[in-house]
PDB file of N, CA and C in Angstrom:
ATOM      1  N   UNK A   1      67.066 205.766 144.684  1.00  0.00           N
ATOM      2  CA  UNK A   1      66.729 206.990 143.992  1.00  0.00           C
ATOM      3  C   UNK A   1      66.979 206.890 142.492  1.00  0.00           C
ATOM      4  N   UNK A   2      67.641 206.065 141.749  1.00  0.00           N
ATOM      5  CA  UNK A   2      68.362 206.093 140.329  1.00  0.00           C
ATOM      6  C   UNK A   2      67.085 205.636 139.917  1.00  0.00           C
ATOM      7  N   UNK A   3      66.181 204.511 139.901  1.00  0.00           N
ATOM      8  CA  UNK A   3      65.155 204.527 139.235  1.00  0.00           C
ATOM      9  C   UNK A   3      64.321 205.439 138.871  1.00  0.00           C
ATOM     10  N   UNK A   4      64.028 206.613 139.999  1.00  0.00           N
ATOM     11  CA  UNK A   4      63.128 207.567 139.932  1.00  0.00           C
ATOM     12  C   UNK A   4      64.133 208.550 138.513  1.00  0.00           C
ATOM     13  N   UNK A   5      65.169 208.995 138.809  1.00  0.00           N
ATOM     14  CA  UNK A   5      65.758 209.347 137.896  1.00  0.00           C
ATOM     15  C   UNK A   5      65.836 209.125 136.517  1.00  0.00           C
ATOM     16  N   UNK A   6      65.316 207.778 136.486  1.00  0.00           N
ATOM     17  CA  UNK A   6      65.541 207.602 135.098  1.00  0.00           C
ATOM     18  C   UNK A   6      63.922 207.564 134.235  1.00  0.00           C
ATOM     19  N   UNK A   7      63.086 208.152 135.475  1.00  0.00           N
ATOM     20  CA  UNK A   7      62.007 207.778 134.999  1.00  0.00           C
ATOM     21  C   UNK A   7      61.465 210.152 134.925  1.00  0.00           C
ATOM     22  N   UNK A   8      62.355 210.641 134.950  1.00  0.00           N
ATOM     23  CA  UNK A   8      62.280 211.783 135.084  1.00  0.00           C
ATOM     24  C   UNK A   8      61.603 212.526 136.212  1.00  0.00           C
ATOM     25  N   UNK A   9      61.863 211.427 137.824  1.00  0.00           N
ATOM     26  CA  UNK A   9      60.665 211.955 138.216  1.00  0.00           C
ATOM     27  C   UNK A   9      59.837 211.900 138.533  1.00  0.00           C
ATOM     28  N   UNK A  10      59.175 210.896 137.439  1.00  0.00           N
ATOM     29  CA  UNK A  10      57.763 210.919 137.193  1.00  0.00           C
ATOM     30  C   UNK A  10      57.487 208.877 137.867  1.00  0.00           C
ATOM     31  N   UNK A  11      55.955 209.398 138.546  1.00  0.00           N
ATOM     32  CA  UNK A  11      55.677 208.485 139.262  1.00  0.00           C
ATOM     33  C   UNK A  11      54.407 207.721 138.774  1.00  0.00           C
ATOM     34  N   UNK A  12      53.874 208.664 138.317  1.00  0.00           N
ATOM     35  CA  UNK A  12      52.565 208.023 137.251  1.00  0.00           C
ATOM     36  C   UNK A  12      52.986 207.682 135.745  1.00  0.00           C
ATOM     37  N   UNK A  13      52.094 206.497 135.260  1.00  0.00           N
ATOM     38  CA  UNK A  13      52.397 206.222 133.581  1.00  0.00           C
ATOM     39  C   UNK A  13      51.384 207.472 133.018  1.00  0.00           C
ATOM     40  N   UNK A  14      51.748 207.406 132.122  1.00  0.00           N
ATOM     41  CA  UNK A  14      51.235 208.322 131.086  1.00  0.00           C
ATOM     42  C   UNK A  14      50.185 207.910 130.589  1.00  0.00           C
ATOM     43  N   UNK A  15      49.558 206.345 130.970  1.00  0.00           N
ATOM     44  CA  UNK A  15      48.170 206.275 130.843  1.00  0.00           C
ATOM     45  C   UNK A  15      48.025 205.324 132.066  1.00  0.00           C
ATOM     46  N   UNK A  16      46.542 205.076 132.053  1.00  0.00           N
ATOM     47  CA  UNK A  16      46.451 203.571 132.839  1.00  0.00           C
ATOM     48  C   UNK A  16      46.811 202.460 132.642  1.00  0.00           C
ATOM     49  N   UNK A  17      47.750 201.629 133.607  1.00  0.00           N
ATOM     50  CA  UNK A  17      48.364 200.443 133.246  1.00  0.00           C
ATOM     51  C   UNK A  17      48.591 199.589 134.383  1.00  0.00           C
ATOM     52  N   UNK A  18      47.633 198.470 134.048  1.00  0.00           N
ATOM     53  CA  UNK A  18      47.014 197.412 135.173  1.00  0.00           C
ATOM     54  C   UNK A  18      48.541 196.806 135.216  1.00  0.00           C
ATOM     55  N   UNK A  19      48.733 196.287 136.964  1.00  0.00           N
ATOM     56  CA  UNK A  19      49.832 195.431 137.238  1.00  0.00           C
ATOM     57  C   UNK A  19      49.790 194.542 136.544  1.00  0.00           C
ATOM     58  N   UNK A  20      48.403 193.423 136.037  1.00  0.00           N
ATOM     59  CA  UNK A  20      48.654 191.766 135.506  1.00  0.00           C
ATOM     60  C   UNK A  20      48.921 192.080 134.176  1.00  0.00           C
ATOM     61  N   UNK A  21      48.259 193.361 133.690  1.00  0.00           N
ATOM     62  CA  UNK A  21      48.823 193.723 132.006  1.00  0.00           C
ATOM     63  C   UNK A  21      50.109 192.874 132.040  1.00  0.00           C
ATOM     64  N   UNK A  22      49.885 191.951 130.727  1.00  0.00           N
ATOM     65  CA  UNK A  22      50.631 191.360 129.979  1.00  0.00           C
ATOM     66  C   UNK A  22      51.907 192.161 129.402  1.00  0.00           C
ATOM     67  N   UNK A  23      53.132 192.085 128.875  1.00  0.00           N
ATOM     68  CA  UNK A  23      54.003 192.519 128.450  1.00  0.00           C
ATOM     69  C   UNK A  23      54.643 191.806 127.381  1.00  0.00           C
ATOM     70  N   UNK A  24      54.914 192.398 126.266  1.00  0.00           N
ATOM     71  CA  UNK A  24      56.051 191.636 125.340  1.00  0.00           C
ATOM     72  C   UNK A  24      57.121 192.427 124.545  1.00  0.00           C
ATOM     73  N   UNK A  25      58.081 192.330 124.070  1.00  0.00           N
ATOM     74  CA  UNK A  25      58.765 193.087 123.481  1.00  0.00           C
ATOM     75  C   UNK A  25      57.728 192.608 121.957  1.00  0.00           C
ATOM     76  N   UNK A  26      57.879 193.737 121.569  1.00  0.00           N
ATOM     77  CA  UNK A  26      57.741 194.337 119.702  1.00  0.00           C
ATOM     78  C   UNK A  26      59.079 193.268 119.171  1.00  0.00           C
ATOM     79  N   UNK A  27      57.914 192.915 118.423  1.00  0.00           N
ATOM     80  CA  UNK A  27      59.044 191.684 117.418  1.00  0.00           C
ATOM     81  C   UNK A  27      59.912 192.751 116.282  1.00  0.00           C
ATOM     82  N   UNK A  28      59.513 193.851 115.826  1.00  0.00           N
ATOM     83  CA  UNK A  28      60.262 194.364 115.500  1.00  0.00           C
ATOM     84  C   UNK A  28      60.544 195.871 115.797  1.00  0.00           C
ATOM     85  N   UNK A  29      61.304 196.266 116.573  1.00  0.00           N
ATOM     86  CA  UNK A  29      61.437 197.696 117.315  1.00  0.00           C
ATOM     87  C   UNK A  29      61.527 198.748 116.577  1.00  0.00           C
ATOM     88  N   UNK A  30      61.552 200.021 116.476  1.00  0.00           N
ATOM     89  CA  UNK A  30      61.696 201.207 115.548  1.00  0.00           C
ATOM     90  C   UNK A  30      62.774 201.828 115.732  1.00  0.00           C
ATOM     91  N   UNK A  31      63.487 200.886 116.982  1.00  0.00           N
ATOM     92  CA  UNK A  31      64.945 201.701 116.802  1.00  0.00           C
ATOM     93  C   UNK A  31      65.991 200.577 117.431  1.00  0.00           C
ATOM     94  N   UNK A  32      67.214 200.699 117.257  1.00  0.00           N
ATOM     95  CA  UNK A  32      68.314 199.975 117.417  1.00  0.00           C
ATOM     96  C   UNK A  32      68.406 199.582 119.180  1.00  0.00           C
ATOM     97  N   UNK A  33      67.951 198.705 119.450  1.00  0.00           N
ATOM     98  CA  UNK A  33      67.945 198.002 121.299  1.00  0.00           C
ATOM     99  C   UNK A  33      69.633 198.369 121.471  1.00  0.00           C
ATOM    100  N   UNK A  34      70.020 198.046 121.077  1.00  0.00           N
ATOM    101  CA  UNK A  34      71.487 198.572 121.413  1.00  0.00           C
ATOM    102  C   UNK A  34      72.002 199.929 122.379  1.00  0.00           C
ATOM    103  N   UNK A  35      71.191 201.101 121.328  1.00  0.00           N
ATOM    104  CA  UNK A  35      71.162 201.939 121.977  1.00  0.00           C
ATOM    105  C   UNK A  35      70.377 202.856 122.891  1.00  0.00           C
ATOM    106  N   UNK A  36      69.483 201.807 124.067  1.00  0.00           N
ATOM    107  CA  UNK A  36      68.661 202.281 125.093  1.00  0.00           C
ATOM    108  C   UNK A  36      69.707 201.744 126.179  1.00  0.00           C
ATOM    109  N   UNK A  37      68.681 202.337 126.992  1.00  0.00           N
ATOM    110  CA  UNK A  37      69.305 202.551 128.255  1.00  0.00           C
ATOM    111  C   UNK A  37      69.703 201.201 129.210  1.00  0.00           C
ATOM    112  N   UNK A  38      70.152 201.210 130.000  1.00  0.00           N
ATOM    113  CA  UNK A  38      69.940 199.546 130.166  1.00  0.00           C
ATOM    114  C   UNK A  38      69.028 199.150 131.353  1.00  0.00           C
ATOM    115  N   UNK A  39      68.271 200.124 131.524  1.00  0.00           N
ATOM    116  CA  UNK A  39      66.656 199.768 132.278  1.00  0.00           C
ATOM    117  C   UNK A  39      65.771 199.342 131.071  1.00  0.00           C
ATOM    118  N   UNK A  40      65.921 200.143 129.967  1.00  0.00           N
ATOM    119  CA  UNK A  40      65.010 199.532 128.741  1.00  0.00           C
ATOM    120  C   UNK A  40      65.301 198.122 128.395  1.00  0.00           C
ATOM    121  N   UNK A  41      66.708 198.069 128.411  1.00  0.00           N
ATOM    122  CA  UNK A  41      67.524 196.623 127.662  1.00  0.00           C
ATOM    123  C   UNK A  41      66.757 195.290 128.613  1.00  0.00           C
ATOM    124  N   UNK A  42      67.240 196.396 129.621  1.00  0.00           N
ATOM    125  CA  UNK A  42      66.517 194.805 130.556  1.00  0.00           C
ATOM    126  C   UNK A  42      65.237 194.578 130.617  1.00  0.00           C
ATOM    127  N   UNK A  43      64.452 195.084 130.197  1.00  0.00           N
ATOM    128  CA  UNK A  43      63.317 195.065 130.248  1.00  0.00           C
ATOM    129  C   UNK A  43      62.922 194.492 128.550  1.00  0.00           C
ATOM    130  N   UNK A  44      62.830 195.274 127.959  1.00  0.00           N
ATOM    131  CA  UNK A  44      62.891 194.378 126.487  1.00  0.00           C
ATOM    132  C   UNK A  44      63.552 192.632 126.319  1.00  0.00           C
ATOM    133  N   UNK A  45      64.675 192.353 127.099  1.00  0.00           N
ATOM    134  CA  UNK A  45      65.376 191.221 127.553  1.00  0.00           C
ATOM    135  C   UNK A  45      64.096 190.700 128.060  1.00  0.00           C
ATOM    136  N   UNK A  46      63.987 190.736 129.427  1.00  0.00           N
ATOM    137  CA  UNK A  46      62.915 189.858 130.159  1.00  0.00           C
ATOM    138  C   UNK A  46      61.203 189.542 129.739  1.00  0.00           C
ATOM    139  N   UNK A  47      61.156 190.486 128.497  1.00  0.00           N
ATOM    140  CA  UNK A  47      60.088 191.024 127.953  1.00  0.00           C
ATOM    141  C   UNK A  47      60.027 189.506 126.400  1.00  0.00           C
ATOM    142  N   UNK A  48      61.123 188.929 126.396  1.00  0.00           N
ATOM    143  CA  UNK A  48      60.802 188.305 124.924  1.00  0.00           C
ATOM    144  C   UNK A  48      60.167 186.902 125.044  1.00  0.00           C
ATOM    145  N   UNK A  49      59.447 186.917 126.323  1.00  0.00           N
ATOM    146  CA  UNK A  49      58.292 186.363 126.622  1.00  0.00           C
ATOM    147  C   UNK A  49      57.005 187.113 127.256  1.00  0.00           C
ATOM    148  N   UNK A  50      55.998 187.016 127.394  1.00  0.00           N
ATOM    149  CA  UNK A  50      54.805 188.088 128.171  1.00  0.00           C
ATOM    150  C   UNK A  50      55.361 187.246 129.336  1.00  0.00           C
ATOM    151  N   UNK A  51      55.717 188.823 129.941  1.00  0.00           N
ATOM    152  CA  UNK A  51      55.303 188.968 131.772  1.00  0.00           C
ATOM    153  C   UNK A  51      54.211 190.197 131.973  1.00  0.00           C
ATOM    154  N   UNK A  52      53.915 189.779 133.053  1.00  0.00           N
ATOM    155  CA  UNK A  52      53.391 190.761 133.643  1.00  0.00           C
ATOM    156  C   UNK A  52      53.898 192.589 134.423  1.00  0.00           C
ATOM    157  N   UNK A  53      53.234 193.077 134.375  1.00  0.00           N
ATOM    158  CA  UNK A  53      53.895 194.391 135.020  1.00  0.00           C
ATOM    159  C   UNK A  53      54.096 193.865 136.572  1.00  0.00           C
ATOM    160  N   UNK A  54      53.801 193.731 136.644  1.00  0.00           N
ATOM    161  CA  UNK A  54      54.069 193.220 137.905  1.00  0.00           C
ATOM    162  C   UNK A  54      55.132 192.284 137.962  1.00  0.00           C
ATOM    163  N   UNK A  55      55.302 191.141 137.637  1.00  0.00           N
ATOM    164  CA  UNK A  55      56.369 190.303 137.163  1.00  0.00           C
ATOM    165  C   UNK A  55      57.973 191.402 136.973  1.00  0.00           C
ATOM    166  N   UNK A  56      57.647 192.240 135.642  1.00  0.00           N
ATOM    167  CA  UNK A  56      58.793 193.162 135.281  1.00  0.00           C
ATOM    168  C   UNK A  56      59.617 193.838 136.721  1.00  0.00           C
ATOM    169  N   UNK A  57      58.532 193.899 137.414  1.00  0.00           N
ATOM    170  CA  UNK A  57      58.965 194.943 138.514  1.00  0.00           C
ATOM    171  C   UNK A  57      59.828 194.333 139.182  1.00  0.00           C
ATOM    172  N   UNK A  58      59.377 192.911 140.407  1.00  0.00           N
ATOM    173  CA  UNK A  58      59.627 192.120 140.671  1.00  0.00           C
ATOM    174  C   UNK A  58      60.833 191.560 140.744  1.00  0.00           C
ATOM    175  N   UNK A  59      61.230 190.545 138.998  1.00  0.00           N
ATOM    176  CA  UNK A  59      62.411 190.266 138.548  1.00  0.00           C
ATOM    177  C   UNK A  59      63.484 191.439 138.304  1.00  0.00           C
ATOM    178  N   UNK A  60      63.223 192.697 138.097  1.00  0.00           N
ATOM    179  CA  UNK A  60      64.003 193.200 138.129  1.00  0.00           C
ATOM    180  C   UNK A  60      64.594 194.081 139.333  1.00  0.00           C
ATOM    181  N   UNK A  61      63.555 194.189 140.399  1.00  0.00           N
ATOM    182  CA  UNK A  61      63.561 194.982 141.548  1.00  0.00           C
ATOM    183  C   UNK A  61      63.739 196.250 141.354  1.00  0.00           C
ATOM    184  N   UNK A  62      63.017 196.661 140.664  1.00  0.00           N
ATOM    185  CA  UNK A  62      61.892 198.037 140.441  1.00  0.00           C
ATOM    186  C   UNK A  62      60.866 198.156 141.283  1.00  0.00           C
ATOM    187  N   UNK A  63      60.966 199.848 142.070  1.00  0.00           N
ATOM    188  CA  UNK A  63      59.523 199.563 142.470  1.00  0.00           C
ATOM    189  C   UNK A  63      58.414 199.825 141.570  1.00  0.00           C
ATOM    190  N   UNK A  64      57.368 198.994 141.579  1.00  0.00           N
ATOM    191  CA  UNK A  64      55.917 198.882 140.589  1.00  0.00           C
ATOM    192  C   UNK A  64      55.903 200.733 140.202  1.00  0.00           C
ATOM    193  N   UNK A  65      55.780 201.541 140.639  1.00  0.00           N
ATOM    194  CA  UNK A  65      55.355 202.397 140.058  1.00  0.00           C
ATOM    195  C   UNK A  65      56.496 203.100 138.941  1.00  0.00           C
ATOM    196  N   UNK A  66      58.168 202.397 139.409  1.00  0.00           N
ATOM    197  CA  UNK A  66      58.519 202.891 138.521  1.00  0.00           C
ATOM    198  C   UNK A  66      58.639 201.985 136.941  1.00  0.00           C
ATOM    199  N   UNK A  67      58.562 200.609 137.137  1.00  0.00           N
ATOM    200  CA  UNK A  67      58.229 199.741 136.409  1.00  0.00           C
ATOM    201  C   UNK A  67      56.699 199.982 135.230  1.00  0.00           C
ATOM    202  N   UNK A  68      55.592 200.960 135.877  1.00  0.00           N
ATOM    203  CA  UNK A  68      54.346 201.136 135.181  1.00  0.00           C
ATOM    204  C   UNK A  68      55.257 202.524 134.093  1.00  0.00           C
ATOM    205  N   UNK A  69      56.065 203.503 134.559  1.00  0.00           N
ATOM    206  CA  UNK A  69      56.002 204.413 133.647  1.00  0.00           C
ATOM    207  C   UNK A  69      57.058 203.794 133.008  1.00  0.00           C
ATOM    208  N   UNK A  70      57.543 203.306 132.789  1.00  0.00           N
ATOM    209  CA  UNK A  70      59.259 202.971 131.957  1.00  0.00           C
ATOM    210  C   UNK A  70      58.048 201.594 130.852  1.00  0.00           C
ATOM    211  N   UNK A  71      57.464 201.105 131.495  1.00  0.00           N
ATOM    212  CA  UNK A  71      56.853 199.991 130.545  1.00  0.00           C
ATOM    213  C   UNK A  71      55.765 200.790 129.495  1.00  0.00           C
ATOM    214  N   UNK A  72      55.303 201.905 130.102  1.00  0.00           N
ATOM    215  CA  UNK A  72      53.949 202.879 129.233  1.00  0.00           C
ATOM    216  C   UNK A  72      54.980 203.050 128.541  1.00  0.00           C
ATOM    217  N   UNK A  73      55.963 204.459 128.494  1.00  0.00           N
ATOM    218  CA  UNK A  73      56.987 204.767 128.255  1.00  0.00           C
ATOM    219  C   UNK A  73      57.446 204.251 126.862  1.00  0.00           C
ATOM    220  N   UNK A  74      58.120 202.788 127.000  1.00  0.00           N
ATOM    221  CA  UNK A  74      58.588 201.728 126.076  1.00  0.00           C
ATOM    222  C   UNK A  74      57.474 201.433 124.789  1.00  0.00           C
ATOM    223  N   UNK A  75      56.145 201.551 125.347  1.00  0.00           N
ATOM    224  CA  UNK A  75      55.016 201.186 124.779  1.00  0.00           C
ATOM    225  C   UNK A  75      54.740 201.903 123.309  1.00  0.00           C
ATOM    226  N   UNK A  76      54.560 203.260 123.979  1.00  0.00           N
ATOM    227  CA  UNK A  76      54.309 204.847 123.698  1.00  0.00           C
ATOM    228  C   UNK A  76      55.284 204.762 122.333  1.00  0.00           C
ATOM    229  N   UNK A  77      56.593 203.954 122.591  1.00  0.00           N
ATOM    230  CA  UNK A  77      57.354 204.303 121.581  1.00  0.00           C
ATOM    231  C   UNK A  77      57.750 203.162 120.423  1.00  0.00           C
ATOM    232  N   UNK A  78      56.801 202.027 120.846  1.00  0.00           N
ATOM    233  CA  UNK A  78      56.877 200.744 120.022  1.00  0.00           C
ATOM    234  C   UNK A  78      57.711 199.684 120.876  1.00  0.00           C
ATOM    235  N   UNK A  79      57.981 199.840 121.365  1.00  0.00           N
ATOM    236  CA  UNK A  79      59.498 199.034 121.858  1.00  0.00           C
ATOM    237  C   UNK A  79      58.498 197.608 122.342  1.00  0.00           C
ATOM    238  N   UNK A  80      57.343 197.933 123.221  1.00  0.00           N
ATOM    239  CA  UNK A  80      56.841 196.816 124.069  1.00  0.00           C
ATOM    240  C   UNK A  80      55.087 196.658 123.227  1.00  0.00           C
ATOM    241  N   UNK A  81      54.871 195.816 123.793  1.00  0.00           N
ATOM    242  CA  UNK A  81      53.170 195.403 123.327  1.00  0.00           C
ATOM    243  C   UNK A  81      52.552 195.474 124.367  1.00  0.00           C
ATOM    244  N   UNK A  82      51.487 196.004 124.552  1.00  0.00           N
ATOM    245  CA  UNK A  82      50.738 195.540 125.801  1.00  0.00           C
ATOM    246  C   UNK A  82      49.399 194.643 125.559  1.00  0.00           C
ATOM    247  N   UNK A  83      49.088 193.635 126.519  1.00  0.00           N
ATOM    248  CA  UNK A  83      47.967 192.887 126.043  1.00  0.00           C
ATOM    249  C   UNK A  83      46.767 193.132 127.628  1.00  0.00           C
ATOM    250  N   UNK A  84      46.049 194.127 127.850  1.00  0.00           N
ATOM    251  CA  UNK A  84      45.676 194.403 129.439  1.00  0.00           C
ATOM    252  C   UNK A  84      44.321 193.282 128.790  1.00  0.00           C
ATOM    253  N   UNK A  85      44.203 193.537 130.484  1.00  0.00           N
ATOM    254  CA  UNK A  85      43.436 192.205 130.477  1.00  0.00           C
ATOM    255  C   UNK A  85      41.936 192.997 130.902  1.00  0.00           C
ATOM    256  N   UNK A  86      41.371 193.912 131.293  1.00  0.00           N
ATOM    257  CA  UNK A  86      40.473 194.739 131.597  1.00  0.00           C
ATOM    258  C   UNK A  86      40.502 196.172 130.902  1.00  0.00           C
ATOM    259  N   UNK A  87      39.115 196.789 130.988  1.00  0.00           N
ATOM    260  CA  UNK A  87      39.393 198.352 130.480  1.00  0.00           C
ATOM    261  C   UNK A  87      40.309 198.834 131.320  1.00  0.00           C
ATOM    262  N   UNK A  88      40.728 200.075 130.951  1.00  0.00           N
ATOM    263  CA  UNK A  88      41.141 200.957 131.792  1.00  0.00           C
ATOM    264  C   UNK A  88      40.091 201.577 133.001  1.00  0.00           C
ATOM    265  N   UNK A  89      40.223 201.760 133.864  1.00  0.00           N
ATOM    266  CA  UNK A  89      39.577 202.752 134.840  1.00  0.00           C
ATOM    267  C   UNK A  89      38.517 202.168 135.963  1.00  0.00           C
ATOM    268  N   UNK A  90      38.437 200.574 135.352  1.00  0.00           N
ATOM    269  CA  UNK A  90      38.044 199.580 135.957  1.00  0.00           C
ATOM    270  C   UNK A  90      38.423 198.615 136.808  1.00  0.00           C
ATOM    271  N   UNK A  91      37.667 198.193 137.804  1.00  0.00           N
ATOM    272  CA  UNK A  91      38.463 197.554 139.086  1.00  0.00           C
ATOM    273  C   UNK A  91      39.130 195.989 138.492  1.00  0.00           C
ATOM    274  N   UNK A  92      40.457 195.513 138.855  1.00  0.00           N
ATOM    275  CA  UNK A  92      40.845 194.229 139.058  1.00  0.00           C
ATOM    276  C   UNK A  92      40.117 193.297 139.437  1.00  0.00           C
ATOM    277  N   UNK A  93      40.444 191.945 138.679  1.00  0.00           N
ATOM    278  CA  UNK A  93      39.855 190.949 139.404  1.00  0.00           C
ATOM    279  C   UNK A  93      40.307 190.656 140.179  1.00  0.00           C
ATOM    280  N   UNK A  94      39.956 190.137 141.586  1.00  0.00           N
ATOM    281  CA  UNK A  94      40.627 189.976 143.005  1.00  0.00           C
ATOM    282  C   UNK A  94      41.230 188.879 143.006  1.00  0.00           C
ATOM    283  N   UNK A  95      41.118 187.766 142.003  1.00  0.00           N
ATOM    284  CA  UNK A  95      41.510 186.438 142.130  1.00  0.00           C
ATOM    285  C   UNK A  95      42.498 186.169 140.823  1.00  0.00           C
ATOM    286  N   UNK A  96      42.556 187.108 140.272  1.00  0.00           N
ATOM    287  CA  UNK A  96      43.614 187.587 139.451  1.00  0.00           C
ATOM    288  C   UNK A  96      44.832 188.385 139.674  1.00  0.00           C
ATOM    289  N   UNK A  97      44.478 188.554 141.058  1.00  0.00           N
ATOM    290  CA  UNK A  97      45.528 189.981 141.784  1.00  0.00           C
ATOM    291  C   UNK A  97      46.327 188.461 142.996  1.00  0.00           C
ATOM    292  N   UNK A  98      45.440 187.957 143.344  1.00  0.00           N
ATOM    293  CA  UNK A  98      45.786 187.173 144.102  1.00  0.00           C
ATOM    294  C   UNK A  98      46.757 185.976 143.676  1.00  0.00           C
ATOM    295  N   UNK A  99      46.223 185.606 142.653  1.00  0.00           N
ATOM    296  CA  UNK A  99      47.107 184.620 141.686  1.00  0.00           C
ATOM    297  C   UNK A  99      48.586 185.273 141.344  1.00  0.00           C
ATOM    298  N   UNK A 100      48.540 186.775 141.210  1.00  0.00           N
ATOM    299  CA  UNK A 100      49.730 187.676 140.910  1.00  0.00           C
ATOM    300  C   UNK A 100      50.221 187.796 142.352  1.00  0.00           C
ATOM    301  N   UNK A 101      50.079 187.535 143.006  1.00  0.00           N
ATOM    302  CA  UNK A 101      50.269 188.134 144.879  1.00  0.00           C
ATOM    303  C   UNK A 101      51.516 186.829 144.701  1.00  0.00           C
ATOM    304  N   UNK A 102      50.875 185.646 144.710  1.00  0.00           N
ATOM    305  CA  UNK A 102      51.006 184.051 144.942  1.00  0.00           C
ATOM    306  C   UNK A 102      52.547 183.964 144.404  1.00  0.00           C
ATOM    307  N   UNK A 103      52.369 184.238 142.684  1.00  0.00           N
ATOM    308  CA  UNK A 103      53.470 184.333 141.752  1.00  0.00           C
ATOM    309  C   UNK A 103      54.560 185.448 142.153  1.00  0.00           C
ATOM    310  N   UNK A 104      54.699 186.263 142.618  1.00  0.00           N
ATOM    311  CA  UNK A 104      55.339 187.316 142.897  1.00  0.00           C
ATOM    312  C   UNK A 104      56.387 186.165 144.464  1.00  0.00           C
ATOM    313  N   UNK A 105      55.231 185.738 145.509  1.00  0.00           N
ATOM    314  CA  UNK A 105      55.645 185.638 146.372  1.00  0.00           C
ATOM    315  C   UNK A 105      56.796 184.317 146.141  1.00  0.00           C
ATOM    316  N   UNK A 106      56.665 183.487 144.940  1.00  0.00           N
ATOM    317  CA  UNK A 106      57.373 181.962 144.707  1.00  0.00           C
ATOM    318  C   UNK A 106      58.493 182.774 143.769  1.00  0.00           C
ATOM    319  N   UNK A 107      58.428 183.842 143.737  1.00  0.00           N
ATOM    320  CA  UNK A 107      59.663 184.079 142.729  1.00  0.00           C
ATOM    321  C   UNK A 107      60.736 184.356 143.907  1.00  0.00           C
TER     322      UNK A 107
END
């Protein structure tokens, strides 16, 4: 339950945000990493290479949906970069989901 909590709740991102979407921390943040939370920390941490949303979730054992709003979230406020790999509102590539299935499953 503490994840949902920290996510207010809330189960949807605040926009659309594909699982293989890329992730990186902001080389330079707008506010002091020090003082976030330490779902952000860790995530900015695991973030100072591109993972995937999916990946984020994963390594940290988040479930994905709370991993999509805490990563929009981070986004929204500079903290993270996103690099998606499709429009929004548009279907996945299946062999791109699968390749993420594969990677998920060797971690």
């Amino acid at each position: 339950m503490r994840p949902y909590a920290v996510t207010g709740g809330r189960t949807k991102p605040r926009y659309d945000l594909a699982i293989e979407a890329l992730v990186s921390a902001a080389p330079h943040p707008p506010r002091d990493v020090a003082m976030l939370t330490p779902e952000y920390r860790a995530i900015m941490d695991l973030c100072r290479s591109a993972r995937s949303v999916a990946e984020v979730s994963a390594l940290l054992k988040l479930p994905l949906g709370v991993a999509r709003v805490l990563i929009a979230d981070m986004a929204l406020e500079g903290l993270l970069r996103l690099h998606q790999s499709r429009p929004a509102g548009t279907q996945p590539d299946l062999r791109l989901l699968e390749r993420v299935l594969v990677g998920l499953r060797n971690l």
